[in-house]
PDB file of N, CA and C in Angstrom:
ATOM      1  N   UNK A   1       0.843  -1.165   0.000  1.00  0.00           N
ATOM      2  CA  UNK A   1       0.000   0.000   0.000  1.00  0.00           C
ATOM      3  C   UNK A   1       0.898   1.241   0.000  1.00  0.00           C
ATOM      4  N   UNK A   2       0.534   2.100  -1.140  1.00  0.00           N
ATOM      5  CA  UNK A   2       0.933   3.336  -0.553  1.00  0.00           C
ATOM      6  C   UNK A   2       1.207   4.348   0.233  1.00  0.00           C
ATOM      7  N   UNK A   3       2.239   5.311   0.463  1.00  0.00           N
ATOM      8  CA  UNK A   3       1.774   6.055   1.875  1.00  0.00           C
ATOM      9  C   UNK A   3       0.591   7.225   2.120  1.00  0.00           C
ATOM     10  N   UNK A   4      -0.119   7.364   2.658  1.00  0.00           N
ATOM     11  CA  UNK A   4      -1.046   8.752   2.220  1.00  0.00           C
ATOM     12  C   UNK A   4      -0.481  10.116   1.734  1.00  0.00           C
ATOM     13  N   UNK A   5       0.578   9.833   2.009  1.00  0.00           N
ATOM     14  CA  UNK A   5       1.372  11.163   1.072  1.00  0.00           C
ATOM     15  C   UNK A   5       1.665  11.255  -0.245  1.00  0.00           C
ATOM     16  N   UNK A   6       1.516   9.467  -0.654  1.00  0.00           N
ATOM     17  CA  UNK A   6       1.993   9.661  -2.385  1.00  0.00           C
ATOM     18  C   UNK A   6       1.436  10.859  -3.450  1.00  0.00           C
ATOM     19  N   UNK A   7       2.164  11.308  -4.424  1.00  0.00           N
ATOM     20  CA  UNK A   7       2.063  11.538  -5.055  1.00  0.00           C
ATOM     21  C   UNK A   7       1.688  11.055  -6.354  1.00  0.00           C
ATOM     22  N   UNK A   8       0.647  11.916  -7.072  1.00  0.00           N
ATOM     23  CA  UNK A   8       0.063  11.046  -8.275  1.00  0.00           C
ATOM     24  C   UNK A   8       0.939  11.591  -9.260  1.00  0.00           C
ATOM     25  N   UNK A   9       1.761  10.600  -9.792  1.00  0.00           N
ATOM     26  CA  UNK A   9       2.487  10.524 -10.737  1.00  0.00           C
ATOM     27  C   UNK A   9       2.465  10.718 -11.983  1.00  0.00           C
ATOM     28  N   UNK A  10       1.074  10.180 -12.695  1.00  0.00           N
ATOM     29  CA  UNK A  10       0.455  10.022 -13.896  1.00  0.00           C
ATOM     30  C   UNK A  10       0.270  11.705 -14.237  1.00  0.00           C
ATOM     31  N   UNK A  11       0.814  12.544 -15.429  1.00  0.00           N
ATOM     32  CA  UNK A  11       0.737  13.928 -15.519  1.00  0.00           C
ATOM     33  C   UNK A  11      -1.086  14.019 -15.799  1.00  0.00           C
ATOM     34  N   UNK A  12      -1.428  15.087 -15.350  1.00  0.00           N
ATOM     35  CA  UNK A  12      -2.621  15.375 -15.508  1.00  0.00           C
ATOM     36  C   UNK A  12      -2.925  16.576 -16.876  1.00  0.00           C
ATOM     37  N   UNK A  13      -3.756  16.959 -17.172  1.00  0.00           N
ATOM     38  CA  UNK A  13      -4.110  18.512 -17.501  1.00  0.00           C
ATOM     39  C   UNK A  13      -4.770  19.305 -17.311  1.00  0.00           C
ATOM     40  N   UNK A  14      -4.779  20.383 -17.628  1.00  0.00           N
ATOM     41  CA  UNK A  14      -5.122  21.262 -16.637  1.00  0.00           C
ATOM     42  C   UNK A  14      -5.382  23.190 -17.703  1.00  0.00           C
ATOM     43  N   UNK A  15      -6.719  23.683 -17.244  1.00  0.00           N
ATOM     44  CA  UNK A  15      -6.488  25.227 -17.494  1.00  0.00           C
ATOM     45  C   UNK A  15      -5.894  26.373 -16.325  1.00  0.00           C
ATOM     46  N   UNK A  16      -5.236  27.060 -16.860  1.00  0.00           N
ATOM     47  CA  UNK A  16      -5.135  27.956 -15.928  1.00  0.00           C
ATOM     48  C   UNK A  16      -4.949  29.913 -16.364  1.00  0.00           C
ATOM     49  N   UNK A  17      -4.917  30.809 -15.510  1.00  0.00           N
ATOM     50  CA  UNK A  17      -5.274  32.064 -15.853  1.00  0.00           C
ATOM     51  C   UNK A  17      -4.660  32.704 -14.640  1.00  0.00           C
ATOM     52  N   UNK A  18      -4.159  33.674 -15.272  1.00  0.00           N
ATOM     53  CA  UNK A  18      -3.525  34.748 -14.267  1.00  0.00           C
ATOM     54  C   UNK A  18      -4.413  36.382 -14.889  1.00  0.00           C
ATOM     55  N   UNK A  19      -4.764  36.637 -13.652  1.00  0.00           N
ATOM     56  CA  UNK A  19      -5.344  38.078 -13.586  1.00  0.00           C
ATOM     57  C   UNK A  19      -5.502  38.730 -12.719  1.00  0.00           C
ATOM     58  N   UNK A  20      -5.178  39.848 -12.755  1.00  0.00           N
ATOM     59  CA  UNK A  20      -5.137  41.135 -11.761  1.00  0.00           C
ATOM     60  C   UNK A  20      -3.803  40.603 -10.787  1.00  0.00           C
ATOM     61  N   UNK A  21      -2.793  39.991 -10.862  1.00  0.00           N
ATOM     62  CA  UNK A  21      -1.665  39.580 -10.169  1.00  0.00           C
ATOM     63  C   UNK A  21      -2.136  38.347  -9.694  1.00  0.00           C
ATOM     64  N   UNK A  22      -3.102  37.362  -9.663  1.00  0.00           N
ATOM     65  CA  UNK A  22      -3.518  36.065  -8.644  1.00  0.00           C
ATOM     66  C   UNK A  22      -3.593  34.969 -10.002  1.00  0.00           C
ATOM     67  N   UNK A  23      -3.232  34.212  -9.314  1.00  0.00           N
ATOM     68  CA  UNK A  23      -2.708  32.796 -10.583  1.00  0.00           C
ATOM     69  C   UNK A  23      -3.958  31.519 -10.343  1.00  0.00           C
ATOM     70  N   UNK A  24      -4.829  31.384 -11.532  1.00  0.00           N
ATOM     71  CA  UNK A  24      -5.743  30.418 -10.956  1.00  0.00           C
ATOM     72  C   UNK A  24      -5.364  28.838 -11.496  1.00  0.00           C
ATOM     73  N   UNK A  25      -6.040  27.874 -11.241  1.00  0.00           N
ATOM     74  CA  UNK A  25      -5.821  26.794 -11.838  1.00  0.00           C
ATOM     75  C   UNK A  25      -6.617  25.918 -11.857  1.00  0.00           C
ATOM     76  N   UNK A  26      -6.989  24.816 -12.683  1.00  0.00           N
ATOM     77  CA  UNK A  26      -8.019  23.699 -12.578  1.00  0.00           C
ATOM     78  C   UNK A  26      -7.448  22.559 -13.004  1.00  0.00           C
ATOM     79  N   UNK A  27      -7.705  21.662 -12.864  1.00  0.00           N
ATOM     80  CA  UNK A  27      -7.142  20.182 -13.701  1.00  0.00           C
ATOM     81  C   UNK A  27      -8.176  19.802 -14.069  1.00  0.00           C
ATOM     82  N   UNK A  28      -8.387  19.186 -15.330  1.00  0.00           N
ATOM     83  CA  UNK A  28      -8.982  18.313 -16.367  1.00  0.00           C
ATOM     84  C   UNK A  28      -9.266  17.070 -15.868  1.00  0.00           C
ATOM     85  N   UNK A  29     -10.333  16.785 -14.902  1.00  0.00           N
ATOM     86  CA  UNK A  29     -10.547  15.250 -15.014  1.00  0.00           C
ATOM     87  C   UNK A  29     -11.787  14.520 -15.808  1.00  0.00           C
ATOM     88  N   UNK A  30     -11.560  12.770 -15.583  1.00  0.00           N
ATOM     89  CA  UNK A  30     -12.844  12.844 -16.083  1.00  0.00           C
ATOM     90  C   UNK A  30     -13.781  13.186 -15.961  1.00  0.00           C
ATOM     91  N   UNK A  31     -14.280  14.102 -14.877  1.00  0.00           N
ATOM     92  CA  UNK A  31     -15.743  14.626 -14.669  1.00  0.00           C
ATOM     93  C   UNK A  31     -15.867  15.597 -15.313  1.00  0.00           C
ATOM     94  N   UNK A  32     -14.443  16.309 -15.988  1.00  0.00           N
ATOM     95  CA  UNK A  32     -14.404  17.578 -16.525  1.00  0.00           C
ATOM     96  C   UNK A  32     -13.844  17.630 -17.832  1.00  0.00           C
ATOM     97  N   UNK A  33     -13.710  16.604 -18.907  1.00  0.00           N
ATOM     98  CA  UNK A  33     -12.861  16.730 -20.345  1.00  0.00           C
ATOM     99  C   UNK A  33     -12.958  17.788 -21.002  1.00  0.00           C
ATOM    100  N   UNK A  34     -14.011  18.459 -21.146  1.00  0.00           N
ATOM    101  CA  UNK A  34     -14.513  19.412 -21.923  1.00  0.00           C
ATOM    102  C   UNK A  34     -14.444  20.697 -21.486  1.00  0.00           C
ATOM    103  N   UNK A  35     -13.961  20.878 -20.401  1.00  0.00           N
ATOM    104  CA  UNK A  35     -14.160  22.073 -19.324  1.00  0.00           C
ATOM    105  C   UNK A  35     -13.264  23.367 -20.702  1.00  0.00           C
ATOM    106  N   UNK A  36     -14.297  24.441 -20.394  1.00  0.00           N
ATOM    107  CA  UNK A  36     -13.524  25.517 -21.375  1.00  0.00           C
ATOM    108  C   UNK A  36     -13.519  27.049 -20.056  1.00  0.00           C
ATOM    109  N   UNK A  37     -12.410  27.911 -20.966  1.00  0.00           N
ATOM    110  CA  UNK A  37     -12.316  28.906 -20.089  1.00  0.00           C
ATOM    111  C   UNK A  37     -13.650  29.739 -19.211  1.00  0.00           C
ATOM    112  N   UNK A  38     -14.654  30.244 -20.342  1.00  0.00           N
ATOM    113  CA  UNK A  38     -15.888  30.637 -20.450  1.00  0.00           C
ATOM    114  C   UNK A  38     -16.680  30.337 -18.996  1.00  0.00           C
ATOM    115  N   UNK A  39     -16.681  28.781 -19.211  1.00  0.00           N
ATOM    116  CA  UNK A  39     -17.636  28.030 -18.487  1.00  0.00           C
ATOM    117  C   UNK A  39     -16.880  28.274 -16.926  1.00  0.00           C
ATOM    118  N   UNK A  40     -15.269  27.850 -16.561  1.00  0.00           N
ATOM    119  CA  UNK A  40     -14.815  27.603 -15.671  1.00  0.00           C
ATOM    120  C   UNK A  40     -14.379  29.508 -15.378  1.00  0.00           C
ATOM    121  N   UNK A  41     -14.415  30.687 -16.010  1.00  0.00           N
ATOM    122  CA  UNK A  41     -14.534  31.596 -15.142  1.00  0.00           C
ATOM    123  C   UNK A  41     -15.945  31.710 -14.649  1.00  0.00           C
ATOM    124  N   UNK A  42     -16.830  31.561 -15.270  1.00  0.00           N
ATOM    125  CA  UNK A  42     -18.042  31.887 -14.812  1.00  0.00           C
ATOM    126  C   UNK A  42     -18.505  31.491 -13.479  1.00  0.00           C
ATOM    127  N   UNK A  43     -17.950  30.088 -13.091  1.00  0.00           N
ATOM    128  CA  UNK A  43     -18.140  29.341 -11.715  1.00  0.00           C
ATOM    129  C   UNK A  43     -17.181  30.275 -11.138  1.00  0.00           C
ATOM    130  N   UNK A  44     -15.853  30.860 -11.205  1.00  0.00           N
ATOM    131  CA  UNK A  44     -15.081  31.187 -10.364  1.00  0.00           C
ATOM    132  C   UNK A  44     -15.078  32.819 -10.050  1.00  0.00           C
ATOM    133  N   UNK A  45     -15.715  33.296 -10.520  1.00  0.00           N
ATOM    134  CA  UNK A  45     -15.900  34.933 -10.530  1.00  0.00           C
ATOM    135  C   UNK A  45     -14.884  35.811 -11.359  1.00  0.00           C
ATOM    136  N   UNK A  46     -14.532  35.105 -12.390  1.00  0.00           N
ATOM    137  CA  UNK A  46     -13.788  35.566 -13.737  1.00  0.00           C
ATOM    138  C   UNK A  46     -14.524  36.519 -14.450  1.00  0.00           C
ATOM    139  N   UNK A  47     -14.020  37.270 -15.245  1.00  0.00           N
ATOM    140  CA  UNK A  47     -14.594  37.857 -16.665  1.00  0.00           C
ATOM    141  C   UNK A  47     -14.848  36.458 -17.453  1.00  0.00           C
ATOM    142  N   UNK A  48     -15.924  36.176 -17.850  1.00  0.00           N
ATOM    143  CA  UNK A  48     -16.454  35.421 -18.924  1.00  0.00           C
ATOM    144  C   UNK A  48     -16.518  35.694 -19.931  1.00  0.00           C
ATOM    145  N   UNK A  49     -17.037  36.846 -20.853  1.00  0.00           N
ATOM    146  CA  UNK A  49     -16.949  38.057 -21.865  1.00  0.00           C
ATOM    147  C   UNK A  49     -16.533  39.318 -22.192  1.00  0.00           C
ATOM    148  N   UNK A  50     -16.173  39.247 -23.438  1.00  0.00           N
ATOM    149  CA  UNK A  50     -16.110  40.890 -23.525  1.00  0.00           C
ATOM    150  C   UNK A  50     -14.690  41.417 -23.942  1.00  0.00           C
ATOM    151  N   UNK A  51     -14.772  42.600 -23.168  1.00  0.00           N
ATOM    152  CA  UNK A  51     -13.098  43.104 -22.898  1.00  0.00           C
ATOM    153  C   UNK A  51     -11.944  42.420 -21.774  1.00  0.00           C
ATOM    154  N   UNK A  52     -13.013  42.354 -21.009  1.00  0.00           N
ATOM    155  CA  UNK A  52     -12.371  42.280 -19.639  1.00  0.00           C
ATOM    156  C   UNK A  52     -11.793  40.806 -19.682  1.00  0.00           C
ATOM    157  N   UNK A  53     -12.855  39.784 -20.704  1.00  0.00           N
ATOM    158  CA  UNK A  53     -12.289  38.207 -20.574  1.00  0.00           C
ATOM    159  C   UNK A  53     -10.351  38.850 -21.118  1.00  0.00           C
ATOM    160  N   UNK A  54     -11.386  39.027 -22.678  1.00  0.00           N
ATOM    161  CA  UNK A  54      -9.794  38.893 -23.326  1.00  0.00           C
ATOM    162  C   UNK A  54      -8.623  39.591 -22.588  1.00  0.00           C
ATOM    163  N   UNK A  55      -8.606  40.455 -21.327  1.00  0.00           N
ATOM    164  CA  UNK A  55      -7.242  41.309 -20.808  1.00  0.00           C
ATOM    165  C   UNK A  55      -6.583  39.406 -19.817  1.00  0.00           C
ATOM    166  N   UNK A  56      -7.827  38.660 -19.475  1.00  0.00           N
ATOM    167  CA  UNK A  56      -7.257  37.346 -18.834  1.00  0.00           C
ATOM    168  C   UNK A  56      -5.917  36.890 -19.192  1.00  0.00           C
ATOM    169  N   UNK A  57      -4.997  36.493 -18.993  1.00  0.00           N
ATOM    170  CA  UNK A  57      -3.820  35.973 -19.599  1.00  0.00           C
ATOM    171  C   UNK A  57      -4.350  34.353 -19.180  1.00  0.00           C
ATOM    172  N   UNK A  58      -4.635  33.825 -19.933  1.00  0.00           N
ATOM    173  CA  UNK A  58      -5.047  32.200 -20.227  1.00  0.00           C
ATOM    174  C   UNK A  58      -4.477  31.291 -20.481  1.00  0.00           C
ATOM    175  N   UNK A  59      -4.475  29.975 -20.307  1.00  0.00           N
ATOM    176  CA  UNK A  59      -4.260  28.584 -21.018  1.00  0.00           C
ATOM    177  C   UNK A  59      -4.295  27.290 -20.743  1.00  0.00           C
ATOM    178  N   UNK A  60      -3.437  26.304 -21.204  1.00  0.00           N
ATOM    179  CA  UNK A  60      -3.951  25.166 -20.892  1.00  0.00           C
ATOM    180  C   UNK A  60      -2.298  24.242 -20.740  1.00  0.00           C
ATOM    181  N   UNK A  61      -2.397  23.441 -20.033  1.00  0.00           N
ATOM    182  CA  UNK A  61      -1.461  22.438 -19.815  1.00  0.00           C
ATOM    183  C   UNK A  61      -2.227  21.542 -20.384  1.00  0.00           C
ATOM    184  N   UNK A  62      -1.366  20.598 -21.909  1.00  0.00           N
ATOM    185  CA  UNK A  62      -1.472  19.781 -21.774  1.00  0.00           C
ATOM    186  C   UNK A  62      -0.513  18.685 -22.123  1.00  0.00           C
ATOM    187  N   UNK A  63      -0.657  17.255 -21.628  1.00  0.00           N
ATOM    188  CA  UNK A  63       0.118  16.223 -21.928  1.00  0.00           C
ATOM    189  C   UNK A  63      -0.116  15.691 -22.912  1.00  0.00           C
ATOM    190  N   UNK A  64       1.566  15.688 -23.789  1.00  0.00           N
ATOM    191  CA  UNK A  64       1.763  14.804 -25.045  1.00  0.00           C
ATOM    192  C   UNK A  64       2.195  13.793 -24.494  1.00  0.00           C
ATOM    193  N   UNK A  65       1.246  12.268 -24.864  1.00  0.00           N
ATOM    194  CA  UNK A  65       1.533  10.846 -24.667  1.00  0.00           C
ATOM    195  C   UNK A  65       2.462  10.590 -25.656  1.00  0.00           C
ATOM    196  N   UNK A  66       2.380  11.026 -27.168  1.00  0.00           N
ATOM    197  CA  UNK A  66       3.537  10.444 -28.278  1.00  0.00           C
ATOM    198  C   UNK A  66       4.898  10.899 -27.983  1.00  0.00           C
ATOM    199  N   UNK A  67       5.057  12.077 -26.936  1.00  0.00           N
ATOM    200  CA  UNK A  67       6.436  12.887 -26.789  1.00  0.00           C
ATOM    201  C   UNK A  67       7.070  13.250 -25.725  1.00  0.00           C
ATOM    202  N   UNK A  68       5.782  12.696 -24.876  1.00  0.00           N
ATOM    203  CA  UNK A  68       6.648  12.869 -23.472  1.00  0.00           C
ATOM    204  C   UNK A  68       6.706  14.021 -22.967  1.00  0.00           C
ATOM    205  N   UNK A  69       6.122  15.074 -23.071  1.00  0.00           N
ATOM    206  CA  UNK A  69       6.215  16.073 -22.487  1.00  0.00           C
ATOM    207  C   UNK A  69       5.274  16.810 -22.822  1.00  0.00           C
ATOM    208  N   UNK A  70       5.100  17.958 -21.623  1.00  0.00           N
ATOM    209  CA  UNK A  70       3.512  18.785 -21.571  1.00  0.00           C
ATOM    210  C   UNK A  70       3.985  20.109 -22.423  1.00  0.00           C
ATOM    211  N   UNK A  71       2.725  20.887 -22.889  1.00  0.00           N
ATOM    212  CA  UNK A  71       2.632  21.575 -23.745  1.00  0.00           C
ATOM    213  C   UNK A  71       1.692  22.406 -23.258  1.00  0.00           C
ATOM    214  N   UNK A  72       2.788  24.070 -23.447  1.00  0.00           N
ATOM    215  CA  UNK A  72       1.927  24.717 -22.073  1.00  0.00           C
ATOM    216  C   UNK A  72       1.495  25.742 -23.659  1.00  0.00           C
ATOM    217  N   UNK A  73       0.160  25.703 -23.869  1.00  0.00           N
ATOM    218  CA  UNK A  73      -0.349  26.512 -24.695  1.00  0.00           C
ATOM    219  C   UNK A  73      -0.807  28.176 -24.180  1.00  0.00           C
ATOM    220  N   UNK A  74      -1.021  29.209 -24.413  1.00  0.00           N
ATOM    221  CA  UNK A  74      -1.472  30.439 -23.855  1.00  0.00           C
ATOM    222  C   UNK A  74      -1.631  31.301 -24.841  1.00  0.00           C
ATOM    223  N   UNK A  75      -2.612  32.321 -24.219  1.00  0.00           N
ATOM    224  CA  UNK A  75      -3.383  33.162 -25.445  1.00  0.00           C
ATOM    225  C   UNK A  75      -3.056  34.440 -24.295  1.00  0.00           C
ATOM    226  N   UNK A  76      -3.184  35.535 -24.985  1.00  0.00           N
ATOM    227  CA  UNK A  76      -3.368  36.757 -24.165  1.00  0.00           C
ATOM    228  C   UNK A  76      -1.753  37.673 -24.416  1.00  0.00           C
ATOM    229  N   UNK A  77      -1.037  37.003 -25.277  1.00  0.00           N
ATOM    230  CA  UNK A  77       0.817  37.232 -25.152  1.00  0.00           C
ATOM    231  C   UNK A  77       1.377  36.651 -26.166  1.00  0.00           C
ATOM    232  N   UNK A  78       2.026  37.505 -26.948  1.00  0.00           N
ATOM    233  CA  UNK A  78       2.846  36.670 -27.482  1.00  0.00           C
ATOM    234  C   UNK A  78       3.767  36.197 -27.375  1.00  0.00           C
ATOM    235  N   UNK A  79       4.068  35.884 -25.651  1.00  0.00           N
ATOM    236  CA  UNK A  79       5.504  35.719 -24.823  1.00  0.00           C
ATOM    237  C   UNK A  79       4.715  35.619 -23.542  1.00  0.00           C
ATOM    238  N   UNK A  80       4.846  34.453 -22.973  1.00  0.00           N
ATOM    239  CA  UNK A  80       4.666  34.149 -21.860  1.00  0.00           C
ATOM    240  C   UNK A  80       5.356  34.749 -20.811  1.00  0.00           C
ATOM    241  N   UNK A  81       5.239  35.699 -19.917  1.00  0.00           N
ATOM    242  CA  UNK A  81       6.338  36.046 -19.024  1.00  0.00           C
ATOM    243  C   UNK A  81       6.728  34.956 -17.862  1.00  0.00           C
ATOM    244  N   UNK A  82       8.021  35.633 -17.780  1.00  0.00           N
ATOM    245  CA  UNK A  82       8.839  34.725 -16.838  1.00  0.00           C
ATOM    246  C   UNK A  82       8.074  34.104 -15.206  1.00  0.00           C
ATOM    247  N   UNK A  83       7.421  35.408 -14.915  1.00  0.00           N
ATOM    248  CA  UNK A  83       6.501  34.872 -13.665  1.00  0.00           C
ATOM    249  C   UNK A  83       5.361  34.022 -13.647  1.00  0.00           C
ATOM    250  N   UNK A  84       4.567  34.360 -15.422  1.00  0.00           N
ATOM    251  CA  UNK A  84       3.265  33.419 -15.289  1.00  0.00           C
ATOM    252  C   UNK A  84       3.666  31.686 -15.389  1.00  0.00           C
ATOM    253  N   UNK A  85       5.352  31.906 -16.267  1.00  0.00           N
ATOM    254  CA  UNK A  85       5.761  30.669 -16.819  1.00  0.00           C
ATOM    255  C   UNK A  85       6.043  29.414 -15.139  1.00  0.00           C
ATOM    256  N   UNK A  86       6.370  30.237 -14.454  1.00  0.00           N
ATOM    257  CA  UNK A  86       7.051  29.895 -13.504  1.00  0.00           C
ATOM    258  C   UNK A  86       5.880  29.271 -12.330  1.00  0.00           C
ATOM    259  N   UNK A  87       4.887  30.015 -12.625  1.00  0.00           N
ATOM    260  CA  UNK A  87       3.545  29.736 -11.155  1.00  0.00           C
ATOM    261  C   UNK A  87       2.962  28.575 -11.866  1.00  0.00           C
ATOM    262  N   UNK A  88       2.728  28.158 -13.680  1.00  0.00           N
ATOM    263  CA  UNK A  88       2.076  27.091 -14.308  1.00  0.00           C
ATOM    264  C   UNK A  88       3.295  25.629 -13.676  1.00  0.00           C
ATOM    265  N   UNK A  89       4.551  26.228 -14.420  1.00  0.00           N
ATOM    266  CA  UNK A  89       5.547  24.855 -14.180  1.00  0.00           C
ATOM    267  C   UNK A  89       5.533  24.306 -12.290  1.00  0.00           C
ATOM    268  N   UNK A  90       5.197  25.328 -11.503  1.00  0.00           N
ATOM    269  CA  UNK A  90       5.407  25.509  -9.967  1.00  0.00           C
ATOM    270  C   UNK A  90       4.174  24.421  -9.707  1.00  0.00           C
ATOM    271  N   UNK A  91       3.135  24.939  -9.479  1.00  0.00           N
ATOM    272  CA  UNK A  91       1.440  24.565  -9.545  1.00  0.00           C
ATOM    273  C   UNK A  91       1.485  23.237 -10.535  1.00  0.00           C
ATOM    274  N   UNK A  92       1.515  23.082 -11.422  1.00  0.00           N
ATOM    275  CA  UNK A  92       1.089  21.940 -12.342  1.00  0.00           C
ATOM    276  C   UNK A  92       1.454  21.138 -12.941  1.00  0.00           C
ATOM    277  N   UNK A  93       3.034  20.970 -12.916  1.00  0.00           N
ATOM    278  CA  UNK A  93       3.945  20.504 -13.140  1.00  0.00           C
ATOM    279  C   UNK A  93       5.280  20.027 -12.028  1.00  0.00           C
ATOM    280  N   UNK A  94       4.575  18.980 -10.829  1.00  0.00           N
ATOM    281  CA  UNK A  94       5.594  18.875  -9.826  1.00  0.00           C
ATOM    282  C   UNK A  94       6.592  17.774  -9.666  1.00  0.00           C
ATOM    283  N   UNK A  95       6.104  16.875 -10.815  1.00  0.00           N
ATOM    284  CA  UNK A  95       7.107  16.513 -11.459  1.00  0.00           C
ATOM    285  C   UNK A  95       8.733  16.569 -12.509  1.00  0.00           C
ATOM    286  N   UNK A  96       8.464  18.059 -12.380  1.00  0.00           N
ATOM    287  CA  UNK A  96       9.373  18.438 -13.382  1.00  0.00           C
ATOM    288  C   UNK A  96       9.405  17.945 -14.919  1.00  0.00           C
ATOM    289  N   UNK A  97       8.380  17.159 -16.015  1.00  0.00           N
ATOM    290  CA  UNK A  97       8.578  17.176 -16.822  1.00  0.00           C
ATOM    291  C   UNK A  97       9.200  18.101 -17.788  1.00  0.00           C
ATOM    292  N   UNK A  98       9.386  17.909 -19.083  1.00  0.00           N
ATOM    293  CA  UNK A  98       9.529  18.919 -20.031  1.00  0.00           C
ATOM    294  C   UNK A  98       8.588  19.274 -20.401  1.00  0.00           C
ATOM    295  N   UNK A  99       8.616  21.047 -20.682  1.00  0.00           N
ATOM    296  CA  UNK A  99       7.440  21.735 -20.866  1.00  0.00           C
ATOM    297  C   UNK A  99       7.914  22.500 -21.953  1.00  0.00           C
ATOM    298  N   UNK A 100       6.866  22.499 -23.073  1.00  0.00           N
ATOM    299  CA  UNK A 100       7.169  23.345 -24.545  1.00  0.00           C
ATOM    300  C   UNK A 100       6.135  24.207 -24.763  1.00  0.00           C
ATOM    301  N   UNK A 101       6.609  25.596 -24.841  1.00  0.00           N
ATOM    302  CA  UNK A 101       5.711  26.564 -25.103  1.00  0.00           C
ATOM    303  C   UNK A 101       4.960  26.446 -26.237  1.00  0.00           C
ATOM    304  N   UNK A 102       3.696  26.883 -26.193  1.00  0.00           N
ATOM    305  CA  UNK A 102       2.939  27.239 -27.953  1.00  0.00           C
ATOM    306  C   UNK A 102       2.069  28.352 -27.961  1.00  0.00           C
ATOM    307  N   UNK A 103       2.443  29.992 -28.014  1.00  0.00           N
ATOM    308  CA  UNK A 103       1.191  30.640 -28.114  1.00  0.00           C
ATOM    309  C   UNK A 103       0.103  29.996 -29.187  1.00  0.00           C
ATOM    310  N   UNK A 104      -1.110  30.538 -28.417  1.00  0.00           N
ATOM    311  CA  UNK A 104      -2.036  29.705 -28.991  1.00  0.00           C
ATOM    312  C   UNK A 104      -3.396  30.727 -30.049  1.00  0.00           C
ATOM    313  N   UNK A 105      -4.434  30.198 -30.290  1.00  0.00           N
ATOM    314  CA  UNK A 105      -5.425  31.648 -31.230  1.00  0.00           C
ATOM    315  C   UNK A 105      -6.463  30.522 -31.099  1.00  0.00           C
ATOM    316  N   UNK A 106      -6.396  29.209 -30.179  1.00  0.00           N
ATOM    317  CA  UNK A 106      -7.768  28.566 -30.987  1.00  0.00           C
ATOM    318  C   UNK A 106      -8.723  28.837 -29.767  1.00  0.00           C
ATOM    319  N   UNK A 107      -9.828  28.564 -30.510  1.00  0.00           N
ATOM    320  CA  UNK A 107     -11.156  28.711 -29.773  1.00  0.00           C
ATOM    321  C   UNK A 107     -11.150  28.546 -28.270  1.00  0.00           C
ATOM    322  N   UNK A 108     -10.761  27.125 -28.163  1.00  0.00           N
ATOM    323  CA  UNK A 108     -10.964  26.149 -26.732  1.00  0.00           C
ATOM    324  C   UNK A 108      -9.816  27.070 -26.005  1.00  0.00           C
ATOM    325  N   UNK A 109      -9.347  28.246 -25.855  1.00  0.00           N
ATOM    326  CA  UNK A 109      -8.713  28.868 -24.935  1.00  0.00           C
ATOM    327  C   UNK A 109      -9.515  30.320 -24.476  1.00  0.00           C
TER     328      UNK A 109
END
């Protein structure tokens, strides 16, 4: 048996958003595959629309099974800064995998 401290190993994915200086985050499970920004500020007291969504700095962690490493997508920048890069890899990544940037333009962000 495991210890109650283990750590879940298996990488997860996950959205996350930084705004007004506070770093949010969610993970993707199965209760949630589909989960989009929209839907998950609206539960959290986000901008959902408008102007105010798009000032959100947004995105998504996710895991490549063919490559081994997560793929931190983001919209809002065309350069991830060093602090938002750092609270996603910190928060959602405590494994230390490899993580490859991709600004992103599609919808599901």
């Amino acid at each position: 048996m495991a210890p109650p401290s283990a750590e879940r190993t298996q990488p997860v994915d996950a959205l996350w958003a930084f705004y007004e200086g506070r770093f949010y985050d969610t993970p993707l499970t199965q209760e949630n595959p589909k989960l989009d920004h929209v839907t998950w500020f609206r539960d959290i007291g986000l901008p959902d629309m408008g102007h105010e969504f798009d000032r959100v700095l947004r995105g998504r962690l996710t895991w490549d099974w063919q490559f081994d490493h997560y793929v931190l997508s983001f919209y809002g920048t065309q350069m991830l800064p060093n602090r938002v890069y750092s609270l996603v890899v910190e928060r959602l990544n405590p494994h230390n995998h490899r993580v490859i940037e991709k600004p992103a333009c599609d919808d599901w962000l």
